[in-house]
Structure formats: structure tokens, C-alpha cells
Protein backbone atom coordinates (compact mmCIF):
# COMPACT_ATOMS: atom_id res chain seq x y z
CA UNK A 1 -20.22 -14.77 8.54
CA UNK A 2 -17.05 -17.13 8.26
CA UNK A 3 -14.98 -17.36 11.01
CA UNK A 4 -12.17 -14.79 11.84
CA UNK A 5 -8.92 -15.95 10.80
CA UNK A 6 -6.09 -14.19 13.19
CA UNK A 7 -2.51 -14.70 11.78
CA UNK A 8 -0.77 -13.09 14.74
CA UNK A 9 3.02 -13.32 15.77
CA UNK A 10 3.92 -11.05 18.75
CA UNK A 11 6.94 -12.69 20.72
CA UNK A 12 8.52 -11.15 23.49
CA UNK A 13 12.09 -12.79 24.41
CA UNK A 14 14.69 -10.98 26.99
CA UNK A 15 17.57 -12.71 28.10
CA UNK A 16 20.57 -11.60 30.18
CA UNK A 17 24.33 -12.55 30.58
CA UNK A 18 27.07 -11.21 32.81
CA UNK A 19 30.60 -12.03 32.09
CA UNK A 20 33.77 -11.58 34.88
CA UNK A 21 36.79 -10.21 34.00
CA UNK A 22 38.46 -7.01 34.64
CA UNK A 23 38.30 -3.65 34.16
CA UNK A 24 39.94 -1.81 30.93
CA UNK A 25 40.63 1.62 30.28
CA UNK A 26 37.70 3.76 28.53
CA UNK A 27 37.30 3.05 24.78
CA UNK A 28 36.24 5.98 22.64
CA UNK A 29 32.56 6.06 20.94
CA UNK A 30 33.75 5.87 17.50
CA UNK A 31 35.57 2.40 18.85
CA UNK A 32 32.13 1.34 20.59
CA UNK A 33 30.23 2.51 17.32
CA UNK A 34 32.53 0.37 15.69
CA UNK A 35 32.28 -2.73 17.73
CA UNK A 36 28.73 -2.51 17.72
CA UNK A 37 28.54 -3.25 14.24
CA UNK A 38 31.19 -6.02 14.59
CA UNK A 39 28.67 -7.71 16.67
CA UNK A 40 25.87 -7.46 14.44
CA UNK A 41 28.22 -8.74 11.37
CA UNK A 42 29.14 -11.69 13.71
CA UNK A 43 25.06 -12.19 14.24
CA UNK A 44 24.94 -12.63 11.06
CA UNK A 45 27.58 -14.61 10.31
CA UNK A 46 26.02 -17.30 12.85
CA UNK A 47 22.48 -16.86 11.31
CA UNK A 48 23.62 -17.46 7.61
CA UNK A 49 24.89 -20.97 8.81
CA UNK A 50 21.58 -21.68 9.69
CA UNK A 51 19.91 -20.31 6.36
CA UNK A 52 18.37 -17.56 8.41
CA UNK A 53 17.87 -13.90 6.42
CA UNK A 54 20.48 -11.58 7.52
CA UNK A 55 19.35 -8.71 10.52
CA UNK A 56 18.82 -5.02 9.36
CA UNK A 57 20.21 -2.62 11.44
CA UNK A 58 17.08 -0.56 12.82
CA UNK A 59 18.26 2.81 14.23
CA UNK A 60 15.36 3.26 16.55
CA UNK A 61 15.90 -0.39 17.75
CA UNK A 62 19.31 1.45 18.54
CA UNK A 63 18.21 4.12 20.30
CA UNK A 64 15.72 1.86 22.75
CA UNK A 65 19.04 -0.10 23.28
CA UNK A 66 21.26 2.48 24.21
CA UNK A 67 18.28 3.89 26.70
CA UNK A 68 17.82 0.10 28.19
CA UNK A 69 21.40 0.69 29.06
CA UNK A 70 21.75 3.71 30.33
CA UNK A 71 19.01 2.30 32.76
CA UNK A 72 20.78 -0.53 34.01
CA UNK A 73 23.67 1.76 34.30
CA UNK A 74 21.69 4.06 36.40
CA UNK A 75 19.63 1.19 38.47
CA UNK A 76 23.69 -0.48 39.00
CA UNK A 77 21.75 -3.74 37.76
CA UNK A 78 21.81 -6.21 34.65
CA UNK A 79 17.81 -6.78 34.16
CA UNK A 80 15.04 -6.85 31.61
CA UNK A 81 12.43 -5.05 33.59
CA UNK A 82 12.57 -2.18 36.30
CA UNK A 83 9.79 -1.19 39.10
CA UNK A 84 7.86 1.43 36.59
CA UNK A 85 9.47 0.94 34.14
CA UNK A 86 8.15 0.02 30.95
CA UNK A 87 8.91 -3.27 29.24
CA UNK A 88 10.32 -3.77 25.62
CA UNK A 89 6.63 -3.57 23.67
CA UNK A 90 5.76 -0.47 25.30
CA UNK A 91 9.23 1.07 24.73
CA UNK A 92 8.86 0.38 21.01
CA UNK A 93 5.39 1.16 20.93
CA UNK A 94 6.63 4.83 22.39
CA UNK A 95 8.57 5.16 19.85
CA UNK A 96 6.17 4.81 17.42
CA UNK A 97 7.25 1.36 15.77
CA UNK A 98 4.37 -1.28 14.90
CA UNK A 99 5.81 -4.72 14.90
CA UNK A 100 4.98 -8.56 14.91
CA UNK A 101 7.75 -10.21 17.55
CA UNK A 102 10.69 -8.42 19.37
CA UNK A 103 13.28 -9.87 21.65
CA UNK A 104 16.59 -9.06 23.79
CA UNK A 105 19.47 -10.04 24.96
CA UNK A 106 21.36 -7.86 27.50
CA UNK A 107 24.56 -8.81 29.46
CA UNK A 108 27.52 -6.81 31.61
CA UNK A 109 31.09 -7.12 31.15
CA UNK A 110 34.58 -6.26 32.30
CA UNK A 111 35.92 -7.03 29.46
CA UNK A 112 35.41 -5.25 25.86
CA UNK A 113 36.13 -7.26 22.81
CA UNK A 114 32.76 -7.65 20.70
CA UNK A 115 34.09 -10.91 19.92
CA UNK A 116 34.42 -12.06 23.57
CA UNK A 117 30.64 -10.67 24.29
CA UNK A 118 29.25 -12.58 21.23
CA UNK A 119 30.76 -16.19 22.13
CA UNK A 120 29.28 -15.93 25.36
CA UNK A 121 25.92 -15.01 23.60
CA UNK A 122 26.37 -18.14 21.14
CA UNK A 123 27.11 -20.30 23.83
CA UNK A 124 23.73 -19.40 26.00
CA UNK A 125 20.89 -21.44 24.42
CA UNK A 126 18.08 -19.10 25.30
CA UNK A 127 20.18 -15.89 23.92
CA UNK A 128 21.41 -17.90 20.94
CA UNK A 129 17.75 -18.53 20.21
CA UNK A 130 17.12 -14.60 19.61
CA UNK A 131 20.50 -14.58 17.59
CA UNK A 132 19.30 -16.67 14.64
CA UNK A 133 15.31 -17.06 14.90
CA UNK A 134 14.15 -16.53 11.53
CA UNK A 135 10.87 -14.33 13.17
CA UNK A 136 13.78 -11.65 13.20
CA UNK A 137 14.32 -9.12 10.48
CA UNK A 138 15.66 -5.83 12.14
CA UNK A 139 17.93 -5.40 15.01
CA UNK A 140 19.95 -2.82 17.16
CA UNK A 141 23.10 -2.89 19.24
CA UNK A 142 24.32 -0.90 21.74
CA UNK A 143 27.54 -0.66 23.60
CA UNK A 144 27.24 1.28 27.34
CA UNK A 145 30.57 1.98 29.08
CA UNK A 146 30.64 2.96 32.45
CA UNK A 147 33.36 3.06 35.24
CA UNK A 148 32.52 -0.15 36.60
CA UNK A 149 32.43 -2.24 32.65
CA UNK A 150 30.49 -2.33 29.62
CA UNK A 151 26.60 -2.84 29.54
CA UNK A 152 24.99 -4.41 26.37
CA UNK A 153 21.49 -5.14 24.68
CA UNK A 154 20.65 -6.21 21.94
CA UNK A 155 17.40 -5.55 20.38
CA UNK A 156 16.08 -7.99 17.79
CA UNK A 157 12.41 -7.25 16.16
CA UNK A 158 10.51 -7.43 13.00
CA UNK A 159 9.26 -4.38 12.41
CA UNK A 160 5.89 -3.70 10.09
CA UNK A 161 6.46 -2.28 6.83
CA UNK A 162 2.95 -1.62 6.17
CA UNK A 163 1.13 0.59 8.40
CA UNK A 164 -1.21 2.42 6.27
CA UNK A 165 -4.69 1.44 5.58
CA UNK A 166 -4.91 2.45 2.03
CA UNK A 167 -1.19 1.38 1.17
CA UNK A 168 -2.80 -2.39 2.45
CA UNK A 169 -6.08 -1.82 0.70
CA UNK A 170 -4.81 -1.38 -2.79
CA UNK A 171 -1.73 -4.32 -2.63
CA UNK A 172 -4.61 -6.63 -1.31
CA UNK A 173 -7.04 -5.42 -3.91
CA UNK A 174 -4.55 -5.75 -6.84
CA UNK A 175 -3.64 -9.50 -5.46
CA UNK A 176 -7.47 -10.07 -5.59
CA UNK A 177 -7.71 -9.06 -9.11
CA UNK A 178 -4.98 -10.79 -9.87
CA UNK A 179 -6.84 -13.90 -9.35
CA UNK A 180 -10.52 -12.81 -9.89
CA UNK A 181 -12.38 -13.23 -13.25
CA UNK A 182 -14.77 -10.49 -13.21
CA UNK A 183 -17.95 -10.72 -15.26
CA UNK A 184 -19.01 -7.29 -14.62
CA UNK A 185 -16.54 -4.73 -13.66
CA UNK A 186 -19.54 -1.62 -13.45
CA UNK A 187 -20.82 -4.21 -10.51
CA UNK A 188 -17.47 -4.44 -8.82
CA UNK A 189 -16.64 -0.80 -8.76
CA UNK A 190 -20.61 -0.19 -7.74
CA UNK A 191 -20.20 -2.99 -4.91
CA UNK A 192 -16.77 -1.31 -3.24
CA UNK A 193 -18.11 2.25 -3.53
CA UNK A 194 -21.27 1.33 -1.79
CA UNK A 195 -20.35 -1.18 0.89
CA UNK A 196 -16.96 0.01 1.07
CA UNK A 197 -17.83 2.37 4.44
CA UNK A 198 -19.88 -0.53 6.23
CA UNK A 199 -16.80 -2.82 5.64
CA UNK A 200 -14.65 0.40 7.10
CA UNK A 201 -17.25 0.01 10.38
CA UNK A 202 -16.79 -3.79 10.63
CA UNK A 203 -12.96 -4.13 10.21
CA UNK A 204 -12.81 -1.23 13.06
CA UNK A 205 -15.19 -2.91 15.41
CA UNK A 206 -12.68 -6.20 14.71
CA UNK A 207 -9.43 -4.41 16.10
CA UNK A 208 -11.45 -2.66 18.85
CA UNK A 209 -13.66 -5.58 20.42
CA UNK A 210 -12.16 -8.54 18.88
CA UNK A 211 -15.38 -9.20 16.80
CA UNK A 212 -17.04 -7.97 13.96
CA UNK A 213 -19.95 -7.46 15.71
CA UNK A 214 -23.91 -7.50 14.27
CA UNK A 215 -23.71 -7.57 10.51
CA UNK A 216 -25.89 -5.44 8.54
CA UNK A 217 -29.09 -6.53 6.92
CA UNK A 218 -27.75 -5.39 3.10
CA UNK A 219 -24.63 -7.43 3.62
CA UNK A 220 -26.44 -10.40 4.14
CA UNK A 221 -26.66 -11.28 1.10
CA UNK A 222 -23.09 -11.93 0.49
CA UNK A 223 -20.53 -13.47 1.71
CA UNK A 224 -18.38 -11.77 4.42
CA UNK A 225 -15.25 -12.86 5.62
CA UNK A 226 -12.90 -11.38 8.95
CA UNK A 227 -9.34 -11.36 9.39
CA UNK A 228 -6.65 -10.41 11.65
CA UNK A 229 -2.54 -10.30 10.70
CA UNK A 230 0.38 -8.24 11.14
CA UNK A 231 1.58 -9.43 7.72
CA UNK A 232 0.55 -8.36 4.39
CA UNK A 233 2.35 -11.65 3.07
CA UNK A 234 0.01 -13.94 5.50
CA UNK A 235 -3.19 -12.26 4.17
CA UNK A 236 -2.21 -13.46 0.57
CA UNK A 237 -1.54 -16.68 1.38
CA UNK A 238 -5.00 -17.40 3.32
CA UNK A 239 -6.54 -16.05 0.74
CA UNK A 240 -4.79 -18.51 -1.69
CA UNK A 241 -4.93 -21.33 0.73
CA UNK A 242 -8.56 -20.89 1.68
CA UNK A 243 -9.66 -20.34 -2.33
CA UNK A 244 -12.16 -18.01 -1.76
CA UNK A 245 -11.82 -15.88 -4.39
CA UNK A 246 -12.29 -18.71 -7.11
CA UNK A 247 -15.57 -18.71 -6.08
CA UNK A 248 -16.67 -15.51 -6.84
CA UNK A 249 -16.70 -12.49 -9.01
CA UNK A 250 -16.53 -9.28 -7.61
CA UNK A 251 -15.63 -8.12 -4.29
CA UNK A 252 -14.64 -4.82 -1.40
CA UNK A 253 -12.74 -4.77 1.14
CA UNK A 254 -12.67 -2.83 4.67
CA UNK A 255 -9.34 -2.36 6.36
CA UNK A 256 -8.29 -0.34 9.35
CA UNK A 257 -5.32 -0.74 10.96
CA UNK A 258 -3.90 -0.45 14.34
CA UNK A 259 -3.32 -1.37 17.68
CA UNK A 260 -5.18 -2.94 20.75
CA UNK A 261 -4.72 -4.30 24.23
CA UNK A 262 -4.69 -7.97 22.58
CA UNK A 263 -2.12 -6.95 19.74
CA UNK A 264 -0.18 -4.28 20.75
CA UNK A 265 2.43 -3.98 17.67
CA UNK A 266 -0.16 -3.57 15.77
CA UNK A 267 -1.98 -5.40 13.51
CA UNK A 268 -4.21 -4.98 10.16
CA UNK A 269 -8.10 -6.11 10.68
CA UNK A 270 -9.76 -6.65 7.57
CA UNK A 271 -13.14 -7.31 6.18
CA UNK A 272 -13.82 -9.11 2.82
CA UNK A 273 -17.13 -8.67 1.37
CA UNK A 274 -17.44 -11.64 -1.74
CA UNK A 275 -20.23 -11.78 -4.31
CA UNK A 276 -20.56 -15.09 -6.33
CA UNK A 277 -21.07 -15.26 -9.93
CA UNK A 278 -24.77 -14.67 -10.79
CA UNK A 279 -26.73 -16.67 -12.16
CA UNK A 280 -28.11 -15.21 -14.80
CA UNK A 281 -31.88 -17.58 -16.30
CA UNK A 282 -31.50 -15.66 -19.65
CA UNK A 283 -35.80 -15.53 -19.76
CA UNK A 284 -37.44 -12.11 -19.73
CA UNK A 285 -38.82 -10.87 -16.11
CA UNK A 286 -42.23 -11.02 -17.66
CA UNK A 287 -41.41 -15.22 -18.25
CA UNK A 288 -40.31 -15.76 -14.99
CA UNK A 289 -42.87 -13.90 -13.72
CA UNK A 290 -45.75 -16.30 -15.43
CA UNK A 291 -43.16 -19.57 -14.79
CA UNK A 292 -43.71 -18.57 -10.96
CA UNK A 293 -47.41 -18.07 -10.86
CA UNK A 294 -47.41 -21.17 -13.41
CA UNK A 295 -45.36 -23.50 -10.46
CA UNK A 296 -47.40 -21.50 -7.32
CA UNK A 297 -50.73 -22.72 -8.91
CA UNK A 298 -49.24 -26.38 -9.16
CA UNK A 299 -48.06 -26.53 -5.54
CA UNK A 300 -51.89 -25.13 -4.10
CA UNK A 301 -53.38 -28.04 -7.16
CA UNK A 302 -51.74 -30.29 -5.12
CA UNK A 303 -53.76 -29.08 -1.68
CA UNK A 304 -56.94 -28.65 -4.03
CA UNK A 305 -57.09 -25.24 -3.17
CA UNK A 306 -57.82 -22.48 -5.56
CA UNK A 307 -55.25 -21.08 -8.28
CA UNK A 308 -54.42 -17.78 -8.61
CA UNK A 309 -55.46 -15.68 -11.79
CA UNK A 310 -52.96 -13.26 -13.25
CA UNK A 311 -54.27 -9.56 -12.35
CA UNK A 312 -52.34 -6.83 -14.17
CA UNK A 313 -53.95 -3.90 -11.66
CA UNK A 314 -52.14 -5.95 -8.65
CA UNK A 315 -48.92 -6.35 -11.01
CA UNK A 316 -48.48 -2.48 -11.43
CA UNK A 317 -48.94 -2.04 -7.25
CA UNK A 318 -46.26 -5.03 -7.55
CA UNK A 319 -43.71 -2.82 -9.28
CA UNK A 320 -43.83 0.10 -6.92
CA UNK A 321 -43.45 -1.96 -4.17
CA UNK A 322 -40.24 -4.11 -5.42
CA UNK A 323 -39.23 -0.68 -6.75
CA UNK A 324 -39.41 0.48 -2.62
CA UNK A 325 -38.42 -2.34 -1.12
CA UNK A 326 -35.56 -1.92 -2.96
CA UNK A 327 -34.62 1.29 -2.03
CA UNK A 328 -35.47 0.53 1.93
CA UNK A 329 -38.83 1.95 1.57
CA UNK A 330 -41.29 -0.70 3.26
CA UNK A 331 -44.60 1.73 3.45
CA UNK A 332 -46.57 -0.27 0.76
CA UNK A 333 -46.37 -3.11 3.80
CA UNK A 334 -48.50 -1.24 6.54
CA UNK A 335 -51.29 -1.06 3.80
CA UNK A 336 -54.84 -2.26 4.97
CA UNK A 337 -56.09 -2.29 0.84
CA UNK A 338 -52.77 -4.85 0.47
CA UNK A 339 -51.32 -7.85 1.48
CA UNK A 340 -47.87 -8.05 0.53
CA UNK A 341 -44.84 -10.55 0.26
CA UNK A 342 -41.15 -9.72 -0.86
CA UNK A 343 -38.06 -11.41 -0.38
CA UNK A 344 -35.05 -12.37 -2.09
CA UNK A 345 -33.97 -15.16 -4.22
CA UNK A 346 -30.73 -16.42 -6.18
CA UNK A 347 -33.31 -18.78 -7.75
CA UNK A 348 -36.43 -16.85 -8.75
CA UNK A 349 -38.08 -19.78 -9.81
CA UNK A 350 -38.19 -21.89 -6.46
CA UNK A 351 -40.71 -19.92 -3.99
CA UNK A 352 -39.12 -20.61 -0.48
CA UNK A 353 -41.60 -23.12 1.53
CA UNK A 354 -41.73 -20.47 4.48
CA UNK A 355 -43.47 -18.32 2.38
CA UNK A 356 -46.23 -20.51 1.05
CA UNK A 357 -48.38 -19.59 3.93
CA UNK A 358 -48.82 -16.23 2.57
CA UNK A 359 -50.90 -17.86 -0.48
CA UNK A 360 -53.47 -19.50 1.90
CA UNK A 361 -54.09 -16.87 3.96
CA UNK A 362 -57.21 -15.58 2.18
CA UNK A 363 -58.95 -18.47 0.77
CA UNK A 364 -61.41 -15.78 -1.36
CA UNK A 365 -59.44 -13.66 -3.42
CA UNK A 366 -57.23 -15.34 -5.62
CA UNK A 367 -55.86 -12.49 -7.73
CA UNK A 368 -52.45 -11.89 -7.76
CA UNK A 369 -50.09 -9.40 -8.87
CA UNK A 370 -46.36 -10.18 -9.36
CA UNK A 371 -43.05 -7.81 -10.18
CA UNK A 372 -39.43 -8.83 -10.12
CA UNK A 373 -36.80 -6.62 -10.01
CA UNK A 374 -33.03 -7.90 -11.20
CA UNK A 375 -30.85 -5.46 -9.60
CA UNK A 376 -27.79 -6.64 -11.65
CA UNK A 377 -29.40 -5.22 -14.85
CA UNK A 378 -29.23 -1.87 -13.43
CA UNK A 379 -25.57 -2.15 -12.35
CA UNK A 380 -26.43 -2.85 -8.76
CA UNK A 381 -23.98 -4.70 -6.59
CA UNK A 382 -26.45 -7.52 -5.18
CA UNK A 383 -26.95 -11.50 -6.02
CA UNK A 384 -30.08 -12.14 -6.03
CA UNK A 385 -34.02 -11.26 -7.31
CA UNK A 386 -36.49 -9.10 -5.73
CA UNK A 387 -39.82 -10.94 -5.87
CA UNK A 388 -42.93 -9.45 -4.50
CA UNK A 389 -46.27 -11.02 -4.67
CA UNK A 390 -49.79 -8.73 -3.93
CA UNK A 391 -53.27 -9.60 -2.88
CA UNK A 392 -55.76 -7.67 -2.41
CA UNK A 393 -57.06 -7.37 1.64
């Protein structure tokens, strides 16, 4: 398995102002409404000189600002964090909002004009910094008065547009096929509808534990890639950057999305399941079949052993045992009339020099039966031959 790729943002920066002055008479909400959106324009205004995207206003940002100050108000004290009470991630998180970085800026002030409250914002470095950092896309402002001044915070976040599985797993899909040349679409839709569930398992166990966790025996014959990111936008570009899907022709993909202890705004864990191109020898089974026995007899000439003679009995037991192996069924195996060798092969013609032991271990019977089975033929999402060889015991 490649290694997991996490493209993870999740910033958390709270900073705090108070500014002397003196008290003013109470200002009505529609004035404080308005005021509030002052500030945001003049947010703006100081991130478009830097060539930073404008801020959204985010109601619910809003509403977890206005509640952050109604809490200072209450506690009679400018401050990020309260004895049990629950920081800015877990405030968003309760109200249901997934998200990649979040920060705030709160301050207190005698005085009202937005203008006066921003300057002193623009002149802090560290609240400045949430003002115009690009990581932002969404904020909310909200103006508390009280009898003893005005109590401010501003929210800044980017909040997660995507946070459905499926809505993820067909704009990733369509970006793959975008890009993929497909030599056999039956094979692609065959290899999604299959391993699509197992990929389902292994993305979950990603945003769970952290890891994919044991892979599967069928997937091993693929290639399978992990990764972690909050943005839909990051995914595509790995998957540009790292050019893995030039290499290959058909593909799934597992997603599941969610949070955990380690990313708590959420984040989308995906599993990529890539076939390359197969390679395809053109010769009948029945050729390669002969070609094999043909290069197995060579290889035991060379250790003046005994060649093996062609029996078509053996061949038949041959087929019913690719034909189970195939479907999981490894019964022919535990025979005491048999002695049997499978495995798989992107290269039929090159028999794997761990298995060559198999051909000397019975020195007096040198029938052999053969069967390969090329699962692409039938439509079946897999890259590679089934070759089984039979003696008899």
C-alpha cells in the first residue's frame, strides 16, 4: 500500500484587545446590526490590499459570536476560554459546522465606532494576522452592549462545503475520468461495484484509527492508495501532482467522511483502488499453456532432471481447480490423489522461481496438467493470470 497522504489544515487562532475610553449612551440593535457589517466591509477592505479573497458572512459564525459575548458579558471578563467552557472547535463543532481552520479576535470597549474597534484590530499584529490570512473564507461579527461598554468577537473560519460522501465520490470520480483512458469500461464499472464496499471498510478504518489497517487478500493485486484532506480541491491536485492515474486504466474509490479526535472539523478519508493497463500476449490460453510447459522443461534440462509430458486427464482436473480458486474455493488443495500449484501472474510466461520447487518434489511422475484462466476475458476486474499446475500424488 502507498503511503497515506494527509492534506490537513485545522488552525485555531484567538486573540483579544481591550480599548479605554468612556462610556456612551445605549445604541439600538439595528445600529449594532449595522456596524457589524461596517466592520466586516472594513475587513475586507484591508484584505483586498493584500490580494486576499474577500470574507463571507457565515450566520452561524454569527451566532457562536454573539454567544462568546454574552459569556464574557456574564463572566465580567475579556477571554478566549472559560473554566468548562468549551473552546472555539467544539463550539462550531456543536453547531454542526465541519471546517478546515477557524480563528478569533475578541476585544472590550468604551467606545462604539466600528471604525475605532477595527484600527485597533489593524494595528495588533497577531489580530491583524486573522484579519487578512488567506486560510479564511467565512466570517461572523458580533457587537455585545452592556452597561459597562461594548464586547466584540470576531469569528473567522473556512467552513467545508462538501460534507457528503457521495457528493465527494462522484466530483472525484468524474475528475478521474477526466484524465483516465479506459480500455475497458465493462471492467471499470465491474471493479467499483465489486471492491467498492471493501474500499468503504478501509477509508472508515482511516478516519477512525488513523490507518487503513490489514488489506485484503483480493486487493492485493492492485494498487491501493490512502488519503486524508478537508479539501476536495487538495485531493485533485495530489492526484495530478502525484500522476497516478496516467498509469492506469480503471479504478474505485472508497470515501467516508467525518470527524475524529485528530481532525475534529472534519475531514474526508479516502481510498483509491488503481488497476494498470493489462497486458494483454494476444496467443490463445491453449499457446501459453504449451509455451509454459515448453520453458518449465528447459529450466529442469538445465538440472538434468526429467521433463514433464503434457497429460490432458491432469489438464481437465487443472480447469476445475483455476475455475475454484478463482471463486475462493481452495478444496481441490487438501486432495491426497493431487498435488497442486496456483498463483497469479501479470506475466504468464515467467514461472516465479519460488515456485520451482513444486516441480521437483516428486522425481517419478512427470505428468502434468496445466489450465489458465484470464479473468479479464470474462469482464472480471483483476490484472493478472490464474495459472495452476497438477501432478498426480
Amino acid at each position: 500500500m502507498k503511503n497515506i497522504k494527509s492534506i490537513i489544515l485545522l488552525v485555531l487562532m484567538c486573540f483579544s484587545l481591550i480599548f479605554p475610553g468612556y462610556s456612551e449612551t445605549y445604541i439600538t440593535a439595528s445600529e449594532l446590526r449595522k456596524s457589524e457589517k461596517e466592520m466586516l466591509n472594513l475587513i475586507n477592505i484591508e484584505r483586498g490590499k493584500k490580494g486576499v479573497s474577500k470574507l463571507i458572512f457565515n450566520k452561524d459564525l454569527y451566532r457562536i459570536a454573539m454567544e462568546h459575548n454574552r459569556k464574557m458579558a456574564s463572566e465580567d471578563l475579556l477571554a478566549h476560554n472559560f473554566p468548562e467552557y468549551k473552546k472555539l472547535d467544539q463550539r462550531m463543532i456543536d453547531m454542526n459546522l465541519y471546517f478546515v481552520a477557524a480563528g478569533e479576535n475578541i476585544a472590550f470597549s468604551n467606545v462604539y465606532p466600528s471604525d475605532y474597534i477595527h484600527d485597533g484590530f489593524v494595528k495588533s499584529p497577531s489580530h491583524f494576522e486573522n484579519i487578512i490570512d488567506e486560510k479564511f473564507w467565512h466570517c461572523g461579527i458580533a457587537i455585545l452592549e452592556t452597561d459597562r461598554g461594548f464586547y466584540i468577537t470576531q469569528e473567522f473560519a473556512d467552513i467545508m462545503s462538501h460534507v457528503s460522501d457521495r457528493t465527494a465520490e462522484v466530483e472525484i470520480e468524474d475528475f478521474i475520468e477526466k484524465n483516465l483512458i479506459f480500455t475497458n469500461k465493462i471492467v471499470n464499472e465491474k471493479l467499483r461495484r465489486i471492491y467498492k464496499g471493501k474500499l468503504k471498510d478501509i477509508s472508515m478504518a482511516l478516519l477512525k484509527k488513523g490507518s487503513a489497517g490489514k488489506i485484503p487478500m483480493e486487493l492485493k493485486g492492485f494498487d491501493l492508495f490512502t488519503i486524508q484532506s478537508n479539501k476536495i480541491g487538495e485531493i485533485k491536485k495530489y492526484i495530478s501532482a502525484a500522476n497516478i492515474i496516467k498509469k492506469y486504466n480503471s479504478f474505485a474509490i472508497g470515501i467516508t467522511f467525518g470527524r475524529s479526535e485528530k481532525y475534529p472539523g472534519g475531514v474526508f478519508s479516502i481510498a483509491f483502488l488503481l488497476k494498470k493497463a493489462f497486458t494483454n500476449y494476444g496467443d490463445s490460453l491453449e499457446e501459453i499453456e504449451a509455451e509454459i510447459i515448453k520453458k518449465l522443461n528447459k529450466k529442469i534440462r538445465e538440472t538434468r532432471g526429467r521433463v514433464f509430458k503434457y497429460d490432458k486427464n491432469l489438464s481437465q482436473i487443472a480447469e476445475k481447480a483455476v475455475t475454484a480458486y478463482f471463486k475462493g474455493d481452495n478444496s481441490l488443495s487438501r486432495s491426497r490423489r493431487y498435488s497442486i500449484l496456483a498463483y497469479q501472474s501479470s506475466d504468464p510466461y515467467e514461472i516465479p522461481e519460488e515456485h520451482m520447487g513444486f516441480f521437483f518434489t516428486n522425481k517419478k511422475k512427470r505428468s502434468i496438467g496445466i489450465k489458465i484462466l484470464r479473468p479479464e476475458e470474462k469482464s472480471i476486474p483483476v490484472n493478472y493470470y490464474l495459472i495452476v499446475f497438477v501432478f498426480r500424488n
